[in-house]
N, C-alpha and C. Protein backbone atom coordinates (compact mmCIF):
# COMPACT_ATOMS: atom_id res chain seq x y z
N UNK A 1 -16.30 -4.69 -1.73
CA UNK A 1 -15.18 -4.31 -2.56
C UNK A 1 -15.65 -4.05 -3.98
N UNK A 2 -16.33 -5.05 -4.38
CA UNK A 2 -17.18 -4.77 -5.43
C UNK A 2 -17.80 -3.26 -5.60
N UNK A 3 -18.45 -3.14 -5.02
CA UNK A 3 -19.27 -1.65 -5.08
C UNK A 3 -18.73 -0.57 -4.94
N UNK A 4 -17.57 -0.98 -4.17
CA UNK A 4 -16.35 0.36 -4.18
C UNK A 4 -15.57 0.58 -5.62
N UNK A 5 -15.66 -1.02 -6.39
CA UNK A 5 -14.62 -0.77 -7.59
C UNK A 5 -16.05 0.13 -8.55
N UNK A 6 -17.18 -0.55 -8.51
CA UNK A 6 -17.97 -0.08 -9.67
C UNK A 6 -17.84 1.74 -9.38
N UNK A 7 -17.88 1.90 -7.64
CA UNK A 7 -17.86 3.30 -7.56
C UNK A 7 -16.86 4.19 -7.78
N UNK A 8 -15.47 4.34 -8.28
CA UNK A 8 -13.83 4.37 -8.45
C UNK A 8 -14.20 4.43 -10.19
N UNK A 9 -14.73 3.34 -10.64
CA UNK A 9 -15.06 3.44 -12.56
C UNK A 9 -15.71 4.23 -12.59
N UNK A 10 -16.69 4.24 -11.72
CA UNK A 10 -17.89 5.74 -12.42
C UNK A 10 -17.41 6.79 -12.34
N UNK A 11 -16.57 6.93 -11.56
CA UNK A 11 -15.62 8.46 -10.93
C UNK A 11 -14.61 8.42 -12.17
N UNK A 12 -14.18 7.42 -12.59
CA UNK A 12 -12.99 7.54 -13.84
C UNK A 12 -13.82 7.84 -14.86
N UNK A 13 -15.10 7.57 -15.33
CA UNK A 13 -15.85 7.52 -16.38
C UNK A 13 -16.72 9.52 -15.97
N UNK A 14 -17.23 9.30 -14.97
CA UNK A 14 -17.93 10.49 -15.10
C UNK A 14 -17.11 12.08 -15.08
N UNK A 15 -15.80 12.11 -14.36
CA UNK A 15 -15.12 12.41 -13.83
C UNK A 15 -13.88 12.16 -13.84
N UNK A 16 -13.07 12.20 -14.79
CA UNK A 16 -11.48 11.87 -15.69
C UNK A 16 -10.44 12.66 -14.62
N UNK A 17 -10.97 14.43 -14.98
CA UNK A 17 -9.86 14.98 -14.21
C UNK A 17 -9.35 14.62 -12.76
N UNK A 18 -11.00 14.44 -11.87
CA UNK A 18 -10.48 14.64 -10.87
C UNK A 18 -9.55 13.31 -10.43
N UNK A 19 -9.05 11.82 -10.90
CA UNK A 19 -8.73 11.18 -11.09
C UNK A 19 -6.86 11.67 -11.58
N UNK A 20 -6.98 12.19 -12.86
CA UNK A 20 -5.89 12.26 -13.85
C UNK A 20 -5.24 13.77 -13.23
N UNK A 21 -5.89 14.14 -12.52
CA UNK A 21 -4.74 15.47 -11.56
C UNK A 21 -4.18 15.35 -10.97
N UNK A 22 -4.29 14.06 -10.51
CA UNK A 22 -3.31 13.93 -8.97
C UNK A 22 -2.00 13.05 -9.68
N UNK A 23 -2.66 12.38 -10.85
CA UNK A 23 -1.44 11.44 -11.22
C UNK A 23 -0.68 12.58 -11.87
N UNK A 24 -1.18 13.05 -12.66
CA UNK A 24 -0.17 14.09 -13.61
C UNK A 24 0.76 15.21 -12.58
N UNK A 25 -0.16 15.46 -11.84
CA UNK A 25 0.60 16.22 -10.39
C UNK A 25 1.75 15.92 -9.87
N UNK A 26 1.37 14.84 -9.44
CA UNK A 26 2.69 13.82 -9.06
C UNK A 26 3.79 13.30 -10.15
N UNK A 27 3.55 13.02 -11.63
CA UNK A 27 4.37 13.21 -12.33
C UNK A 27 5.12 14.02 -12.67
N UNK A 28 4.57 15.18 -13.28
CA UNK A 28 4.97 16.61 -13.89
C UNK A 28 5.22 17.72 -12.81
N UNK A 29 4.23 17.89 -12.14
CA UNK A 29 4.09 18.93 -10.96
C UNK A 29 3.23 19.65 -12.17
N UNK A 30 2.55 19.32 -13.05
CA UNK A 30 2.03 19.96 -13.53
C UNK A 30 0.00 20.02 -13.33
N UNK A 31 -0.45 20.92 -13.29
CA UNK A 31 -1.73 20.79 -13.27
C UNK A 31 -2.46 20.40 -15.06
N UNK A 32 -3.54 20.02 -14.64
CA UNK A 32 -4.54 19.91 -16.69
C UNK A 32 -4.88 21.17 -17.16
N UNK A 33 -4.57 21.73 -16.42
CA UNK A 33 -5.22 23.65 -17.15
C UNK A 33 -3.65 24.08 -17.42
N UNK A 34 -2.67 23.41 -16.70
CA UNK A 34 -1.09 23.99 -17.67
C UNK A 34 -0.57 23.59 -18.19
N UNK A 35 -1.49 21.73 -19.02
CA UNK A 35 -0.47 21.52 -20.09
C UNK A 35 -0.39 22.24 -21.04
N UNK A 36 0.74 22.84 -22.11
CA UNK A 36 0.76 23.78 -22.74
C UNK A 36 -0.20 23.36 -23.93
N UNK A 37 0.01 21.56 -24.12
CA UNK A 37 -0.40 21.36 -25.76
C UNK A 37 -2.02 20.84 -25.20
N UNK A 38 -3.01 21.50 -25.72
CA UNK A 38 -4.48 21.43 -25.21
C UNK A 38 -4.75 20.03 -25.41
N UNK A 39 -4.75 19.50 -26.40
CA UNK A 39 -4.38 17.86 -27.31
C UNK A 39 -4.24 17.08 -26.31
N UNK A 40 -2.94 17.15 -25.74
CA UNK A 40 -2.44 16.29 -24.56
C UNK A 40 -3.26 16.49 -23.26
N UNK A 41 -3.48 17.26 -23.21
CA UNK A 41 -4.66 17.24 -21.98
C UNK A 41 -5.75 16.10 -21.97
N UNK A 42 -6.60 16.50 -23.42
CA UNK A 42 -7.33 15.72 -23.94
C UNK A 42 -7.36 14.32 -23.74
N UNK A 43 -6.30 13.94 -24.15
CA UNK A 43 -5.85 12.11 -24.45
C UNK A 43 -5.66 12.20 -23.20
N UNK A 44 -5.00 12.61 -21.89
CA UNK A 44 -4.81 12.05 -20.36
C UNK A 44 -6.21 11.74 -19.99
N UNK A 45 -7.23 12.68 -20.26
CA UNK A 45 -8.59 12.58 -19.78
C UNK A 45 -9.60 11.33 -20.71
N UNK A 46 -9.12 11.21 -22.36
CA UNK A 46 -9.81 10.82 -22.53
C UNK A 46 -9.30 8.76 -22.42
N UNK A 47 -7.90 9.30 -22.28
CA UNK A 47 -7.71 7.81 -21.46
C UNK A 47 -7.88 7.14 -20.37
N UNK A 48 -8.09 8.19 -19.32
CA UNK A 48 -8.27 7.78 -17.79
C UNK A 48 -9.91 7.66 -18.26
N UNK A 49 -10.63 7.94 -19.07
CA UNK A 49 -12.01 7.55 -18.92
C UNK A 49 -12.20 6.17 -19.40
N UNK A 50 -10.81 5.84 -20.99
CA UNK A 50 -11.33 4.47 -20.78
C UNK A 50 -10.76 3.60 -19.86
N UNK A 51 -10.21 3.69 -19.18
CA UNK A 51 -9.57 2.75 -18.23
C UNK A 51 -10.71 2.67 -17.24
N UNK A 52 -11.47 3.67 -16.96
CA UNK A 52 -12.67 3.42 -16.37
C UNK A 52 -13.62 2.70 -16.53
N UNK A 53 -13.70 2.57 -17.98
CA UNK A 53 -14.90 2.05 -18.63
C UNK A 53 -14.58 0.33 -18.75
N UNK A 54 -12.36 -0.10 -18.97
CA UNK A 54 -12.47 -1.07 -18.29
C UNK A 54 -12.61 -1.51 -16.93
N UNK A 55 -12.49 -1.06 -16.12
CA UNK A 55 -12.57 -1.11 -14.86
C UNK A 55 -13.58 -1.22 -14.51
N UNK A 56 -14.95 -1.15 -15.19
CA UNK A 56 -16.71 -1.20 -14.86
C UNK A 56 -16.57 -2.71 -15.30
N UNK A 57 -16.05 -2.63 -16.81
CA UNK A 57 -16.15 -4.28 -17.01
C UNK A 57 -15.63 -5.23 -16.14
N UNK A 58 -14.45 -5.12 -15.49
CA UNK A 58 -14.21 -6.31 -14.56
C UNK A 58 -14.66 -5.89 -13.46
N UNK A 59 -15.81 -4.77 -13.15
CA UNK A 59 -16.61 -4.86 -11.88
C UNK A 59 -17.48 -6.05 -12.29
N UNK A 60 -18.03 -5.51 -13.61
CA UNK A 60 -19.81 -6.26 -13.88
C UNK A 60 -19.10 -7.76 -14.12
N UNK A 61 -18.21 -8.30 -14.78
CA UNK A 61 -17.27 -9.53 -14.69
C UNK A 61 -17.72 -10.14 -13.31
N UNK A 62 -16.72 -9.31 -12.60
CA UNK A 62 -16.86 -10.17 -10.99
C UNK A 62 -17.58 -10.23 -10.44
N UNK A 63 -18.99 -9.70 -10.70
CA UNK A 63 -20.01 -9.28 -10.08
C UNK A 63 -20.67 -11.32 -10.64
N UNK A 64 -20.76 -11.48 -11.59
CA UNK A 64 -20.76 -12.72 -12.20
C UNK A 64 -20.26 -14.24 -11.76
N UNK A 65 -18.98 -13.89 -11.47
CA UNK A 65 -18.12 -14.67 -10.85
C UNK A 65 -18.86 -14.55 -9.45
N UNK A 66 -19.36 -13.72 -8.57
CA UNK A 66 -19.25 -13.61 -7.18
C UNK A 66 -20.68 -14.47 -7.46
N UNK A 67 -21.71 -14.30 -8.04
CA UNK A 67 -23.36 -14.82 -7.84
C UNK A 67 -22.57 -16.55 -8.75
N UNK A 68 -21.95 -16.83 -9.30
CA UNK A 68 -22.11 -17.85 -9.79
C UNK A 68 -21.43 -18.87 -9.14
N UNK A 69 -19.97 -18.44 -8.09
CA UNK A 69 -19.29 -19.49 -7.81
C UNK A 69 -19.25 -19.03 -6.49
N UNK A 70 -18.70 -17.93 -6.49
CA UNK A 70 -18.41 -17.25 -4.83
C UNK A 70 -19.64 -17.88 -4.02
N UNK A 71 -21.14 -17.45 -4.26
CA UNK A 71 -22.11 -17.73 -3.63
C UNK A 71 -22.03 -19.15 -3.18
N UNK A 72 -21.72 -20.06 -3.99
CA UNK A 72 -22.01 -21.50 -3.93
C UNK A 72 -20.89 -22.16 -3.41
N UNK A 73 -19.79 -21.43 -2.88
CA UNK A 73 -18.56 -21.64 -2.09
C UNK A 73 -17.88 -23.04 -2.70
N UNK A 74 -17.62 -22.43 -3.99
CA UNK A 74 -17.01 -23.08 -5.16
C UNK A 74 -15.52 -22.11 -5.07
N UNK A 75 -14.24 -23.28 -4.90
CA UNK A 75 -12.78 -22.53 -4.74
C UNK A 75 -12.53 -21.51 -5.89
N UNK A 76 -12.74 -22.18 -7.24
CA UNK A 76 -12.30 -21.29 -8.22
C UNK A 76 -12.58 -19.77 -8.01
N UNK A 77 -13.83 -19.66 -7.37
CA UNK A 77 -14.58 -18.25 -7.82
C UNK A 77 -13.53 -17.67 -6.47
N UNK A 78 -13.30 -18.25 -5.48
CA UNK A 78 -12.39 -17.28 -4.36
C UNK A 78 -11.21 -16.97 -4.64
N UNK A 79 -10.54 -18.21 -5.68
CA UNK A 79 -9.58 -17.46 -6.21
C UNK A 79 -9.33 -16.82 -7.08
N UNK A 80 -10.50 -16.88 -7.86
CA UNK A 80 -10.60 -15.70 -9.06
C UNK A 80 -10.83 -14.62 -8.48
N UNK A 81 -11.21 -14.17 -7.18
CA UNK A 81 -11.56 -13.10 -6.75
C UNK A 81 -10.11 -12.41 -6.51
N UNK A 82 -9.64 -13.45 -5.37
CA UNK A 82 -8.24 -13.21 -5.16
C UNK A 82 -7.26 -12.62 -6.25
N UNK A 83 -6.96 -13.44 -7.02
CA UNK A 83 -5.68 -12.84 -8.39
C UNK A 83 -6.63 -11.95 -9.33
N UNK A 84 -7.54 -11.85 -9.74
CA UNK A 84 -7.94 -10.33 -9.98
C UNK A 84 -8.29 -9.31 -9.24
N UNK A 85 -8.41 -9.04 -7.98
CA UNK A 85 -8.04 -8.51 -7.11
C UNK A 85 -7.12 -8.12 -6.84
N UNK A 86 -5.96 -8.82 -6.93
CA UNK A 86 -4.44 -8.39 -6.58
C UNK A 86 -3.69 -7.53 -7.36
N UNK A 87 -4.27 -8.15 -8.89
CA UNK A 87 -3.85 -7.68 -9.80
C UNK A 87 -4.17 -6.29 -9.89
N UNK A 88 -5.50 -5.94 -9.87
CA UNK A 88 -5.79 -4.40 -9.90
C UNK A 88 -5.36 -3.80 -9.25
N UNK A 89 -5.86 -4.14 -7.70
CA UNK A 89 -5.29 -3.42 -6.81
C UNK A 89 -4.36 -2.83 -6.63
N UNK A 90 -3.49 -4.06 -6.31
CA UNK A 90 -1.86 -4.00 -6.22
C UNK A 90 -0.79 -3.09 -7.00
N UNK A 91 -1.40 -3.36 -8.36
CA UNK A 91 -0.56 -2.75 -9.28
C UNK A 91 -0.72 -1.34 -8.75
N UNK A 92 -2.10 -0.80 -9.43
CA UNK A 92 -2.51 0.21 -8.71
C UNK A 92 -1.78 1.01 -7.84
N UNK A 93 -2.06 0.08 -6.79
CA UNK A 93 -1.13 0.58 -5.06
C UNK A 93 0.05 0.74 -5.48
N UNK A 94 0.96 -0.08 -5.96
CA UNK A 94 2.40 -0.17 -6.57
C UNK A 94 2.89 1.50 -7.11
N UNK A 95 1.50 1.13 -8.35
CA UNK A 95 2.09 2.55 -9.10
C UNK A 95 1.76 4.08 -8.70
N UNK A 96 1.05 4.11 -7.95
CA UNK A 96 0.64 4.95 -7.56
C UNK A 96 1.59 5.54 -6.55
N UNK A 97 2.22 4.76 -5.31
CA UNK A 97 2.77 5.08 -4.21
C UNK A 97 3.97 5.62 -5.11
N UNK A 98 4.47 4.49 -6.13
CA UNK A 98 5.76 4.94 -6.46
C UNK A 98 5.75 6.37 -7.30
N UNK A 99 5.08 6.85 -7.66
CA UNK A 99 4.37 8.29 -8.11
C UNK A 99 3.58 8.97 -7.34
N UNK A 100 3.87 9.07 -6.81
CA UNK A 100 3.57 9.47 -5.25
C UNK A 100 2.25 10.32 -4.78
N UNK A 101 1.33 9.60 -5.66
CA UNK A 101 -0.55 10.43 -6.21
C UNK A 101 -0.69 10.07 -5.06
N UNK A 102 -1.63 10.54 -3.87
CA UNK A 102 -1.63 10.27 -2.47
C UNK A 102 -3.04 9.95 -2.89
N UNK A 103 -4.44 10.35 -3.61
CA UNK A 103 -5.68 10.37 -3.79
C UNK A 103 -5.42 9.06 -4.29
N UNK A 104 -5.43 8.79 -5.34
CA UNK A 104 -5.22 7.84 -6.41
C UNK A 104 -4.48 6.44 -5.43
N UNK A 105 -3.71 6.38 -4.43
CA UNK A 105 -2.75 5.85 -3.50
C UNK A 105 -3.56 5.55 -2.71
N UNK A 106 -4.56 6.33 -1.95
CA UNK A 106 -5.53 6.29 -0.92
C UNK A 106 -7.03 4.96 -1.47
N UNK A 107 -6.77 5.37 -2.50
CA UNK A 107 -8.47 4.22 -3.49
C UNK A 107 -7.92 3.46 -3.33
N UNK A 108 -6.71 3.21 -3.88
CA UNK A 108 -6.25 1.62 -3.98
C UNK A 108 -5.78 0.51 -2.61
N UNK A 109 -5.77 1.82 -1.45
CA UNK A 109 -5.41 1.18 -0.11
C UNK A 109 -6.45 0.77 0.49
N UNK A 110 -7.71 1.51 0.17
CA UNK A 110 -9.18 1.01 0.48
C UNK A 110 -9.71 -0.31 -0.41
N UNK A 111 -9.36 -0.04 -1.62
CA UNK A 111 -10.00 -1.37 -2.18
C UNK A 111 -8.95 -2.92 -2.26
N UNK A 112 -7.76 -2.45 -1.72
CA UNK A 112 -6.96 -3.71 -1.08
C UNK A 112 -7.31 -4.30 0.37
N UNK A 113 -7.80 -3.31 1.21
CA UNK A 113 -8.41 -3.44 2.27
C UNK A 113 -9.85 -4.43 2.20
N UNK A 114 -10.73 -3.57 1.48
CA UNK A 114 -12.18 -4.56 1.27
C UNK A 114 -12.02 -5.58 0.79
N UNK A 115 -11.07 -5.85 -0.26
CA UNK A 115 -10.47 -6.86 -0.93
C UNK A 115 -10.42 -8.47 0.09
N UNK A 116 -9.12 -7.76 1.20
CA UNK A 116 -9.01 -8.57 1.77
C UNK A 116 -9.85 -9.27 3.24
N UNK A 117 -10.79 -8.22 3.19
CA UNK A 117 -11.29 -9.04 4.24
C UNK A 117 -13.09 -9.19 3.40
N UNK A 118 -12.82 -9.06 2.11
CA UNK A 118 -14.22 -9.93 1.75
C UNK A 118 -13.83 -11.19 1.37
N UNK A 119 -12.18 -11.23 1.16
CA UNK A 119 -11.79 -12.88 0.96
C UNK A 119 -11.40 -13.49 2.60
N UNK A 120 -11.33 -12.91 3.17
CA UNK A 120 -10.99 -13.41 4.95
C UNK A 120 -12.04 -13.91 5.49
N UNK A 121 -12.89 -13.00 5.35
CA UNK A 121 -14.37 -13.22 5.79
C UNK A 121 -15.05 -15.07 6.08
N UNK A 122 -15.52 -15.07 4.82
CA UNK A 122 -15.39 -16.50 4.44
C UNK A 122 -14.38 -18.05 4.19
N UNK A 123 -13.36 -17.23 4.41
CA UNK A 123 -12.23 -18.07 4.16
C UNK A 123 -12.69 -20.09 4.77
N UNK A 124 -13.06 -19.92 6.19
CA UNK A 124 -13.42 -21.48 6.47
C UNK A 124 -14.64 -21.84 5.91
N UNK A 125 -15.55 -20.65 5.25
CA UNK A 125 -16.75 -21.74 4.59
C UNK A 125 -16.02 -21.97 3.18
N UNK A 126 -14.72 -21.51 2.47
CA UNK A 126 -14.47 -22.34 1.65
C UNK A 126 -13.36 -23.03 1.75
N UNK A 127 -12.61 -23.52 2.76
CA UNK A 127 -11.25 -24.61 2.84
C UNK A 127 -11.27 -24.88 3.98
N UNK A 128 -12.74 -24.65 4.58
CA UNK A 128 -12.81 -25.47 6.25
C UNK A 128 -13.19 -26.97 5.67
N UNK A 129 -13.02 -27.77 6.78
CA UNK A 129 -13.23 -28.99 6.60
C UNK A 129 -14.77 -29.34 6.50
N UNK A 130 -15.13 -30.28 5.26
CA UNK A 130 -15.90 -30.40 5.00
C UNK A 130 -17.29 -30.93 6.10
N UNK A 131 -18.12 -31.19 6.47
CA UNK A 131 -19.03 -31.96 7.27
C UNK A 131 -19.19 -33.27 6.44
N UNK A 132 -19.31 -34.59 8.05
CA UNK A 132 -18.92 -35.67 7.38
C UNK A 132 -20.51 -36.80 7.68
């Protein structure tokens, strides 16, 4: 899930439009080559890049969390995985469906997916019963 989010930021970072067309699409019905005011084009692209650039940070974040606690099947780090996970995702998924970006809709159904079964996965090596 990880490597899918770092790969989703680099696409927002390297690659704004192809990201910010489908949302504006689905908003406006408008394409980035017909907003009238060139300006506004600008700021959609040059905001969907930083949202990318946060979105690398709470990759390289969790990437942290996963080698420091996740590994050592320490609860906190599974549930830090969990509620920042949800949070992105979800919202994401949320806002997206309800704006009806099917691309943008489609990332976030994949990385709710990896999401959940990189926390399923392991689930009894962290709240199985201990060995006695």
């Amino acid at each position: 899930m990880l490597a899918f989010a770092g790969l989703y930021a680099i696409l927002l970072i390297a690659s704004p439009a192809t990201v910010a067309e489908g949302t504006l699409q689905a908003r406006s019905g408008l394409s980035l080559a017909n907003v009238p005011d060139k300006g506004t084009a600008e700021t959609i692209l040059v905001q969907t890049r930083h949202i990318g650039v946060m979105a690398l940070s709470v990759t390289i974040a969790s990437f942290f969390v996963l080698y420091a606690g996740f590994a050592k099947k320490e609860r906190w780090a599974w549930y830090c995985v969990l509620v920042v996970g949800l949070i992105v995702w979800g919202y994401g998924l949320a806002t997206q469906a309800a704006e009806g970006d099917v691309f943008n809709m489609v990332m976030h159904l994949v990385g709710i997916a990896l999401l959940a079964i990189g926390l399923l996965l392991p689930v009894k090596r962290f709240f199985g019963k201990a060995p006695q």
